[in-house]
Protein backbone atom coordinates (compact mmCIF):
# COMPACT_ATOMS: atom_id res chain seq x y z
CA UNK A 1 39.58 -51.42 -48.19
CA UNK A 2 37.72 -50.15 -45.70
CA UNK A 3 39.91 -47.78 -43.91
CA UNK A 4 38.51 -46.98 -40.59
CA UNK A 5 41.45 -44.74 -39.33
CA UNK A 6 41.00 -42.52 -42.07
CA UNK A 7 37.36 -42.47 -42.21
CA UNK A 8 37.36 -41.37 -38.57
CA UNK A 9 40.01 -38.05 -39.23
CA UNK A 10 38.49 -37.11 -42.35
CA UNK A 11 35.27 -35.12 -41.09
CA UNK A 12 38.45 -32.84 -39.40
CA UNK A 13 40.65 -32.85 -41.96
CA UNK A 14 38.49 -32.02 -44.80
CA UNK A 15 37.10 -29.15 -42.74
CA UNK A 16 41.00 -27.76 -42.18
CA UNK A 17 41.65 -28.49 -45.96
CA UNK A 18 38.73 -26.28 -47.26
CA UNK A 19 39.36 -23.63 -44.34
CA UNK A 20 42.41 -23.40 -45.14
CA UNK A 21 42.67 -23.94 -48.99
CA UNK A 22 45.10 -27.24 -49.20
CA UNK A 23 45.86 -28.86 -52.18
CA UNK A 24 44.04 -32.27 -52.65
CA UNK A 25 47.26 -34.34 -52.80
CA UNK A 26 48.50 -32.65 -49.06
CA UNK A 27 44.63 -33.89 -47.92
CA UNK A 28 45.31 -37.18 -49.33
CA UNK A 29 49.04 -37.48 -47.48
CA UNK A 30 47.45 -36.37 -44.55
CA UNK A 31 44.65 -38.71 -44.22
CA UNK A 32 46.79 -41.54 -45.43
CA UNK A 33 49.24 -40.63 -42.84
CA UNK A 34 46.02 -41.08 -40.04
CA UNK A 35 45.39 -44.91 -41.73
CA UNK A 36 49.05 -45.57 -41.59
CA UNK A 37 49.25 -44.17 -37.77
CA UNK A 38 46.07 -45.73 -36.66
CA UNK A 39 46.91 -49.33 -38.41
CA UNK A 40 50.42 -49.28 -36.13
CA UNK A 41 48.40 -48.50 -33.18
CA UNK A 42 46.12 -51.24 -33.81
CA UNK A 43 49.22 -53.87 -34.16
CA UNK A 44 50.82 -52.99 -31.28
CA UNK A 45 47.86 -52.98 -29.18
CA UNK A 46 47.45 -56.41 -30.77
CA UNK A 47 50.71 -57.88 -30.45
CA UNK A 48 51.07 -56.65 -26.96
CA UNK A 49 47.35 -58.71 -25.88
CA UNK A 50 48.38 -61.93 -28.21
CA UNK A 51 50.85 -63.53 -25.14
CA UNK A 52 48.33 -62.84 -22.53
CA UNK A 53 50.91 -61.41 -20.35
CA UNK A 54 49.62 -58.89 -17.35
CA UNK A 55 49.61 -55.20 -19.33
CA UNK A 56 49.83 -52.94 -16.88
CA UNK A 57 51.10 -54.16 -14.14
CA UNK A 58 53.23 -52.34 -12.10
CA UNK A 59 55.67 -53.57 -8.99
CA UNK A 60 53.32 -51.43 -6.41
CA UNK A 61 50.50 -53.58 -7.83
CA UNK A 62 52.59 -56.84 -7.43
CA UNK A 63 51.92 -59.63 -5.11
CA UNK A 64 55.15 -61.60 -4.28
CA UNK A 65 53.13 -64.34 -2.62
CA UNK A 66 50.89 -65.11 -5.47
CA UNK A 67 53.57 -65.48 -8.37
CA UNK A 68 55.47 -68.05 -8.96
CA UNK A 69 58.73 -65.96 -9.79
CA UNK A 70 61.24 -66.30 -6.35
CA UNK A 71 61.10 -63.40 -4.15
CA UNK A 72 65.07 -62.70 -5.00
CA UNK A 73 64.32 -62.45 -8.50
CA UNK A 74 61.56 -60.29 -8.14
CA UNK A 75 63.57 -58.04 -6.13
CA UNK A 76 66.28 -58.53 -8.81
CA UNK A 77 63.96 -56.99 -11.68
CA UNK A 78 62.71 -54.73 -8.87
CA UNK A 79 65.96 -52.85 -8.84
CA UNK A 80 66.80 -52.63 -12.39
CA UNK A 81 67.50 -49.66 -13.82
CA UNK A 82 64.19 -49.64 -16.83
CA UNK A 83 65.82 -48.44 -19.80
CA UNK A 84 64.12 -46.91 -22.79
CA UNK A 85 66.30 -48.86 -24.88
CA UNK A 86 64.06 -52.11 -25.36
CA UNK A 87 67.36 -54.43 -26.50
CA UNK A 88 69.04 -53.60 -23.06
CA UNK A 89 65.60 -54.23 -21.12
CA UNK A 90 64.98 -57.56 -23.17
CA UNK A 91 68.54 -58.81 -22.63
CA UNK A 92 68.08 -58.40 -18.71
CA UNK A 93 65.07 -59.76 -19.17
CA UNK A 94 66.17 -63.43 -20.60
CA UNK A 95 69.41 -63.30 -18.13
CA UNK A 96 66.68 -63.37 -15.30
CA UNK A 97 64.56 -66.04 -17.07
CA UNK A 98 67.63 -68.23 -17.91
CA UNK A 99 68.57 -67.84 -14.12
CA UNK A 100 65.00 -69.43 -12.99
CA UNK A 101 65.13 -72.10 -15.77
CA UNK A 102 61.84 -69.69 -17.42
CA UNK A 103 63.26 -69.27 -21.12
CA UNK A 104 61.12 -71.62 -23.21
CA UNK A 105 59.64 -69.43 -25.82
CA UNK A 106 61.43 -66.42 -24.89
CA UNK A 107 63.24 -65.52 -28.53
């Protein structure tokens, strides 16, 4: 295993450890906890890029001429309420892609 993320915190946290007299097995949950932290980063960084959708974007950057997406639909998702809840956001989100006859390969 080559464990980048914890390679890359343990200059710091070995530094803390001995400054500060910790007990080998806190080091070890510690830098663990870096690998474990760094690994989700790295998955949801990739899972986000896999689609290819625009990351990003945001509606002041939008172009309503260039999409394909009807200008009352984008006005639709314009005026939505973003929730932090993502099953609320996701449900709104197939309603408006059933609506334009976009749902293949939206699960």
């Amino acid at each position: 295993m080559r464990l980048p993320y914890l390679r890359a915190a343990a200059p710091e946290v070995i530094a803390t450890a001995k400054a500060q007299r910790w007990d080998p097995a806190e080091v070890l949950r510690v830098l663990l906890a870096a690998e474990v932290a760094g690994r989700d980063r790295a998955t949801r960084a990739t899972r986000r890029r896999a689609p290819g959708l625009p990351a990003g974007k945001t509606f002041e950057a939008w172009s309503e001429g260039k999409s394909s997406i009807p200008v009352p639909t984008q006005s639709a998702l314009r005026s939505l309420e973003w929730s932090a809840e993502r099953r609320i956001w996701r449900s709104a989100v197939r309603r408006v892609l059933v609506d334009t006859g976009r749902s293949s390969g939206c699960g």
